[in-house]
Protein backbone atom coordinates (compact mmCIF):
# COMPACT_ATOMS: atom_id res chain seq x y z
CA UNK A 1 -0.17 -6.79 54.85
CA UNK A 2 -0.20 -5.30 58.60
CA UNK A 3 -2.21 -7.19 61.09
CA UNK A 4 -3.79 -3.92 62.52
CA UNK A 5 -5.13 -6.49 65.01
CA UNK A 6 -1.88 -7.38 66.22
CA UNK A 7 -1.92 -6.90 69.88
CA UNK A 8 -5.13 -6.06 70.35
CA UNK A 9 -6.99 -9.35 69.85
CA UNK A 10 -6.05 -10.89 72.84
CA UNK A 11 -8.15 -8.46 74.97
CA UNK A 12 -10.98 -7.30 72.02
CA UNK A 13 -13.40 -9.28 74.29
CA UNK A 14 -12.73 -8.56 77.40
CA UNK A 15 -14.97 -5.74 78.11
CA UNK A 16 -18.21 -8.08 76.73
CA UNK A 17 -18.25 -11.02 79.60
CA UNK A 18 -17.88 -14.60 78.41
CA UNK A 19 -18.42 -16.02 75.42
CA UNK A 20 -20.80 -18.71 74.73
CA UNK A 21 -23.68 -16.94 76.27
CA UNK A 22 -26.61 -16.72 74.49
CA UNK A 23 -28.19 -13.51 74.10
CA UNK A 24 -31.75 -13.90 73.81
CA UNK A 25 -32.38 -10.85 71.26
CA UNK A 26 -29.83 -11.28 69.24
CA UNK A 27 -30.36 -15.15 69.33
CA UNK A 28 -34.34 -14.95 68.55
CA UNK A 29 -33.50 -12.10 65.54
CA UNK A 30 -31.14 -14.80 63.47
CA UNK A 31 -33.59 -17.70 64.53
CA UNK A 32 -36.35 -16.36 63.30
CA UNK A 33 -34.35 -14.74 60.16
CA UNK A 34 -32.94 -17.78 59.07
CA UNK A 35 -36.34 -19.89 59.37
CA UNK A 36 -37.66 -17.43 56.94
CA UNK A 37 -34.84 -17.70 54.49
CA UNK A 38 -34.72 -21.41 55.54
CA UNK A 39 -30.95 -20.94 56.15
CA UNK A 40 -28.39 -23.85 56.90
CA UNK A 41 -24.92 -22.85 56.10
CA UNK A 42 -23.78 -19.47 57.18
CA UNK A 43 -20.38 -17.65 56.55
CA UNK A 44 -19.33 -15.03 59.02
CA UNK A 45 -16.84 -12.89 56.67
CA UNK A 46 -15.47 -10.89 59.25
CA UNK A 47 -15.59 -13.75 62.49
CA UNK A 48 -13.50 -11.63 64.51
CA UNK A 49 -13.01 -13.35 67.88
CA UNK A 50 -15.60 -16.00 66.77
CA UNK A 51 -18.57 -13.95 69.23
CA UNK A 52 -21.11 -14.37 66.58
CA UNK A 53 -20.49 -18.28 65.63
CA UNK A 54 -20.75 -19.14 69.32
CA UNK A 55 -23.90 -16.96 69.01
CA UNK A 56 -25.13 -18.91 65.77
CA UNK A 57 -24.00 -22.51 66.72
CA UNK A 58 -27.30 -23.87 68.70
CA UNK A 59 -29.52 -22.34 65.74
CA UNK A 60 -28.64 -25.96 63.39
CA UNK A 61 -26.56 -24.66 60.80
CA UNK A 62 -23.30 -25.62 59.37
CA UNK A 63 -21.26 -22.43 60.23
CA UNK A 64 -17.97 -21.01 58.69
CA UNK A 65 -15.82 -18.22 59.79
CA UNK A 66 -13.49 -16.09 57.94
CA UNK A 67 -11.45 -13.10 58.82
CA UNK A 68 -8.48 -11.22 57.22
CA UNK A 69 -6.52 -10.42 60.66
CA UNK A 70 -4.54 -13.68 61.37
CA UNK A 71 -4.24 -12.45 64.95
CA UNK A 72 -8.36 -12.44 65.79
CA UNK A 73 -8.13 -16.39 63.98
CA UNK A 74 -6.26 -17.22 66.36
CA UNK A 75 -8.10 -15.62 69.15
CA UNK A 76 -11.03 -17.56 67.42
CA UNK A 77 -9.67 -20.31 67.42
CA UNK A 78 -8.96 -20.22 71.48
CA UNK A 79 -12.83 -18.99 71.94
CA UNK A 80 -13.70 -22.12 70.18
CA UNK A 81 -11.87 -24.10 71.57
CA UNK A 82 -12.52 -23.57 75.14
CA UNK A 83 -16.17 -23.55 74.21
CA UNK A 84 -16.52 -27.39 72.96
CA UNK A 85 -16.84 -25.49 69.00
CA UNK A 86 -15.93 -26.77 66.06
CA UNK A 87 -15.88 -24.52 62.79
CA UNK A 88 -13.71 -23.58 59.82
CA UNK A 89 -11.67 -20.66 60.10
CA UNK A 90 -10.21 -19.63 56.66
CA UNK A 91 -8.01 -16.56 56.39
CA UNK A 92 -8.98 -13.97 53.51
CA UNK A 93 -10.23 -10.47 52.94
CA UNK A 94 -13.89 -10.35 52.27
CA UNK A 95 -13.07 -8.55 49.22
CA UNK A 96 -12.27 -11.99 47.68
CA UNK A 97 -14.76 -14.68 48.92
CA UNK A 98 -15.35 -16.30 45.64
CA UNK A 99 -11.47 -17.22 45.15
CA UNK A 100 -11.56 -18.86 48.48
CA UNK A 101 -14.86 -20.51 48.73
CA UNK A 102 -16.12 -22.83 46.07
CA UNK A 103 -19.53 -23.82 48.11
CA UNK A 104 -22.56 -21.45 48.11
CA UNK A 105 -23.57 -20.15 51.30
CA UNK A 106 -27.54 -19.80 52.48
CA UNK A 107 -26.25 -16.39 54.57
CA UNK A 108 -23.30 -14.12 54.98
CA UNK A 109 -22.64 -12.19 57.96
CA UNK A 110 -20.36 -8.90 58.20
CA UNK A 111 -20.79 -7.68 61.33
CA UNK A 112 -19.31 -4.15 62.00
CA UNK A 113 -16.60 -4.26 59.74
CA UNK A 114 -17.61 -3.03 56.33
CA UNK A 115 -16.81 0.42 57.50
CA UNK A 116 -12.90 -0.58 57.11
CA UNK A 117 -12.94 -0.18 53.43
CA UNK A 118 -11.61 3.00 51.82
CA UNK A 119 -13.78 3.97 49.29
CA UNK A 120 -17.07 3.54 47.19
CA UNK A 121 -15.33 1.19 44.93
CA UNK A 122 -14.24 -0.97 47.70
CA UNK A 123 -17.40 -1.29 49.04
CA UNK A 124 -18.84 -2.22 45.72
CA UNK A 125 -16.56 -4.78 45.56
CA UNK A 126 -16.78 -6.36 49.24
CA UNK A 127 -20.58 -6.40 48.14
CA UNK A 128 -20.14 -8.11 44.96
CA UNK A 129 -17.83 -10.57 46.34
CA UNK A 130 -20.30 -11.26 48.97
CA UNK A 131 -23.52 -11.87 46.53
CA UNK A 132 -20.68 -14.28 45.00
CA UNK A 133 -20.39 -16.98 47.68
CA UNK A 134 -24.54 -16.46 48.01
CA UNK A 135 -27.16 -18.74 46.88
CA UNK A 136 -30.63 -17.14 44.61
CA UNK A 137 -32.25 -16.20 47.69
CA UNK A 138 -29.57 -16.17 49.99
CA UNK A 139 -29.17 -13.00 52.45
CA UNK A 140 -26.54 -11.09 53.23
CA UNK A 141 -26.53 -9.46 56.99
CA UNK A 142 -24.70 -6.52 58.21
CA UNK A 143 -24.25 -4.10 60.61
CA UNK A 144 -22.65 -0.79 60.25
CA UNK A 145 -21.14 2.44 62.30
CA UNK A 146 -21.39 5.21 62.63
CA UNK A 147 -25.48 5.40 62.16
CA UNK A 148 -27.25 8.51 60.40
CA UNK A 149 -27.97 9.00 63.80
CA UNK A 150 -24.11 9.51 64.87
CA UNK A 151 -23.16 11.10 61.74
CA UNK A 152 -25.71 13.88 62.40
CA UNK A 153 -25.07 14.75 66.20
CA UNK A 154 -21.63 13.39 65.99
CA UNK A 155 -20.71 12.86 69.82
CA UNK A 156 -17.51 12.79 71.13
CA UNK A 157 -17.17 9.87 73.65
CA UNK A 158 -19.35 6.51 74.17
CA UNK A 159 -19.08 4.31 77.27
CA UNK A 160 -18.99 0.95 74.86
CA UNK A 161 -18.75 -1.82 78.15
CA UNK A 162 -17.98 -1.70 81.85
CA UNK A 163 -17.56 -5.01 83.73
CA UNK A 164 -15.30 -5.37 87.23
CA UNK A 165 -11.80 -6.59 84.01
CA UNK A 166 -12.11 -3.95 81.89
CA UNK A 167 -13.98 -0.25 81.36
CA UNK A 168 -14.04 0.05 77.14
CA UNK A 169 -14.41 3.44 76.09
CA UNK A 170 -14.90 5.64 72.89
CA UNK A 171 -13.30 8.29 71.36
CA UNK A 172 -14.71 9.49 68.13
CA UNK A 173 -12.76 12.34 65.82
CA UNK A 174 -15.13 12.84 62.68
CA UNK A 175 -13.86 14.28 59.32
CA UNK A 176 -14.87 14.36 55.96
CA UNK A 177 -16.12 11.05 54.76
CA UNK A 178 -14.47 9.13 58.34
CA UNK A 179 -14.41 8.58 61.79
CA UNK A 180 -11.77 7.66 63.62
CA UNK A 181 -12.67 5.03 66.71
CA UNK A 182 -9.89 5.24 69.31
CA UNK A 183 -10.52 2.73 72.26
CA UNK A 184 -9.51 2.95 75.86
CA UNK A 185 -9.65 0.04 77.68
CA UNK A 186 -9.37 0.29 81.73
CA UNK A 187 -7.90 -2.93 82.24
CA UNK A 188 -8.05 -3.80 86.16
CA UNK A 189 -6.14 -6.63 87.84
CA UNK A 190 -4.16 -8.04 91.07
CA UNK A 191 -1.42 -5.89 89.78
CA UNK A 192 -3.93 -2.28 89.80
CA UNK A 193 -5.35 -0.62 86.74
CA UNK A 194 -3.73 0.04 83.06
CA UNK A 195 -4.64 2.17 80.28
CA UNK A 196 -4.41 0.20 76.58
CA UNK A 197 -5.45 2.12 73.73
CA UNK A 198 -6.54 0.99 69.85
CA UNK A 199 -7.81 2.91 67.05
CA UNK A 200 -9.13 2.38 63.53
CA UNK A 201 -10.76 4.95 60.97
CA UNK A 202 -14.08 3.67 59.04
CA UNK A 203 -15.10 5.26 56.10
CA UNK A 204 -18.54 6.28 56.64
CA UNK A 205 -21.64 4.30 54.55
CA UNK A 206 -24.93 5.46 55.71
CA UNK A 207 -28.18 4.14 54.96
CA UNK A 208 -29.17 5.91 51.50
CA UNK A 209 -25.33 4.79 50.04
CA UNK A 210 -25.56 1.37 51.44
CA UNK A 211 -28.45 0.65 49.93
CA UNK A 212 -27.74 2.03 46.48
CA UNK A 213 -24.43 -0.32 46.37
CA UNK A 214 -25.95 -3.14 47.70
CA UNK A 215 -28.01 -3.07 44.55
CA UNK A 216 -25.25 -2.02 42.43
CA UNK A 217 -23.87 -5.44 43.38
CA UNK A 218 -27.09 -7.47 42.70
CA UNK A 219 -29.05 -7.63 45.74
CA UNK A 220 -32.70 -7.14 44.99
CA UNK A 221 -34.08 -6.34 48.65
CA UNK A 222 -32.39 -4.11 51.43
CA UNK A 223 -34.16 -4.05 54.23
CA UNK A 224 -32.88 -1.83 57.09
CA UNK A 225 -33.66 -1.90 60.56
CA UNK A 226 -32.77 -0.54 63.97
CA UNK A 227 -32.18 -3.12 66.34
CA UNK A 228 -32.71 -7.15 66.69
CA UNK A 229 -36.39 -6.63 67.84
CA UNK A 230 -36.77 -5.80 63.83
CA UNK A 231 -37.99 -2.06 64.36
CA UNK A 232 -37.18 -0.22 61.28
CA UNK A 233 -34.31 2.14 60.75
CA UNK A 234 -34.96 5.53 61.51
CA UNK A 235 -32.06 8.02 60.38
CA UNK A 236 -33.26 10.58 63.32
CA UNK A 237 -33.34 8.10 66.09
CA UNK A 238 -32.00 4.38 65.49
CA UNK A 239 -28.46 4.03 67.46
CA UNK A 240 -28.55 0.91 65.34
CA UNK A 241 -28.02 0.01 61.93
CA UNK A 242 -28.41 -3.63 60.70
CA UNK A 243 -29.20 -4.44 57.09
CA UNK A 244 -30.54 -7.61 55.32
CA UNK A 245 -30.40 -7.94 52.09
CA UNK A 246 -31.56 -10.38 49.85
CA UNK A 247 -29.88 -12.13 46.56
């Protein structure tokens, strides 16, 4: 299958400053999750560049990443690297988690990437697969674009990041149940500024859907909220959507 990271990996985190950097939000959201699920061995299903496991990795669990581009591995496997961090990195679609993992996990994380299946029975079964590697009790986190929010005013373009390497920009092109993310990146050096560009269409699961299939698939709880300070989802106002749902 096409790596449709292939090219783009190398510079997916340039726009976001350097890794390794605790952000004090997002850090105090998963510590205090994870006391309350009394969580010690996470899987990130979709690692990416490995952002989120350098995020995790003071918090005192056994972490484990997983992603189904080969070319973001092996950016995650640099990011590690250079940060003094040691974790598995298994190649597989998250569709399939249970035929790849034999241990139980205390938390999943998919992290803005559930949007890349196709259809409602694809979902379902990223979901299901995901309750699979879970313990009773375990949670599953995710977060998801476009919001209700988006989906209802449906905006054209979105400065994403803007640091002295590299301006990230948004171009959105809606249709019937997608949107289609195309990304310029400003990329400045000694040699002046370029123009890259990236795009990827996610099939659109807002919060009613979401949580209907997360049950279908044998969560019990779906909590919803609209940012890391735990302020619940709002479909008329959160630009945020992060859901936790419980086994």
């Amino acid at each position: 299958m096409k790596d449709q990271y292939a090219g783009f990996a190398e510079r997916y985190d340039l726009p976001y400053g350097p890794l390794g950097q605790p952000d004090p939000l997002v850090t105090e959201f998963f510590h205090r999750l994870f006391t309350e699920h009394q969580i010690q061995r996470v899987l990130d299903c979709a690692c990416g560049t490995g952002r989120h496991l350098l995020l995790l990795r003071n918090l005192g669990c056994r972490l484990y990443g997983a992603d189904d581009s080969p070319s973001m591995l092996e950016q995650a496997r640099q990011n590690l690297a250079s940060n003094g961090a040691e974790i598995p990195l298994q190649v597989t679609d998250f569709r399939c988690l249970p035929e790849t993992f034999a241990e139980r996990f205390d938390a999943v994380l998919c992290m803005g990437a559930i949007g890349y299946m196709p259809d409602e029975e694809q979902f379902l079964k990223a979901f299901t697969s995901m309750a699979g590697v879970l313990r009773s009790g375990g949670v599953l986190v995710l977060s998801a674009i476009p919001t209700d929010r988006q989906w209802q005013e449906k905006p054209r373009f979105a400065l994403a990041a803007d640091t002295p390497a590299c301006s990230r920009f948004f171009a959105m092109d809606y249709f019937e149940k997608t949107v289609r993310y195309t990304i310029l990146d400003l990329l400045r050096g000694a040699g002046g500024t370029e123009l890259k560009t990236w795009n990827a269409d996610l099939t659109v699961l807002l919060r009613d859907d979401q949580e209907r299939l997360l049950k279908d698939a044998g969560f019990l709880r779906v909590d919803f909220f609209g940012g890391y300070d735990f302020s619940l989802y709002d479909k008329a106002i959160s630009q945020q959507m992060i859901t936790v749902a419980q086994k």
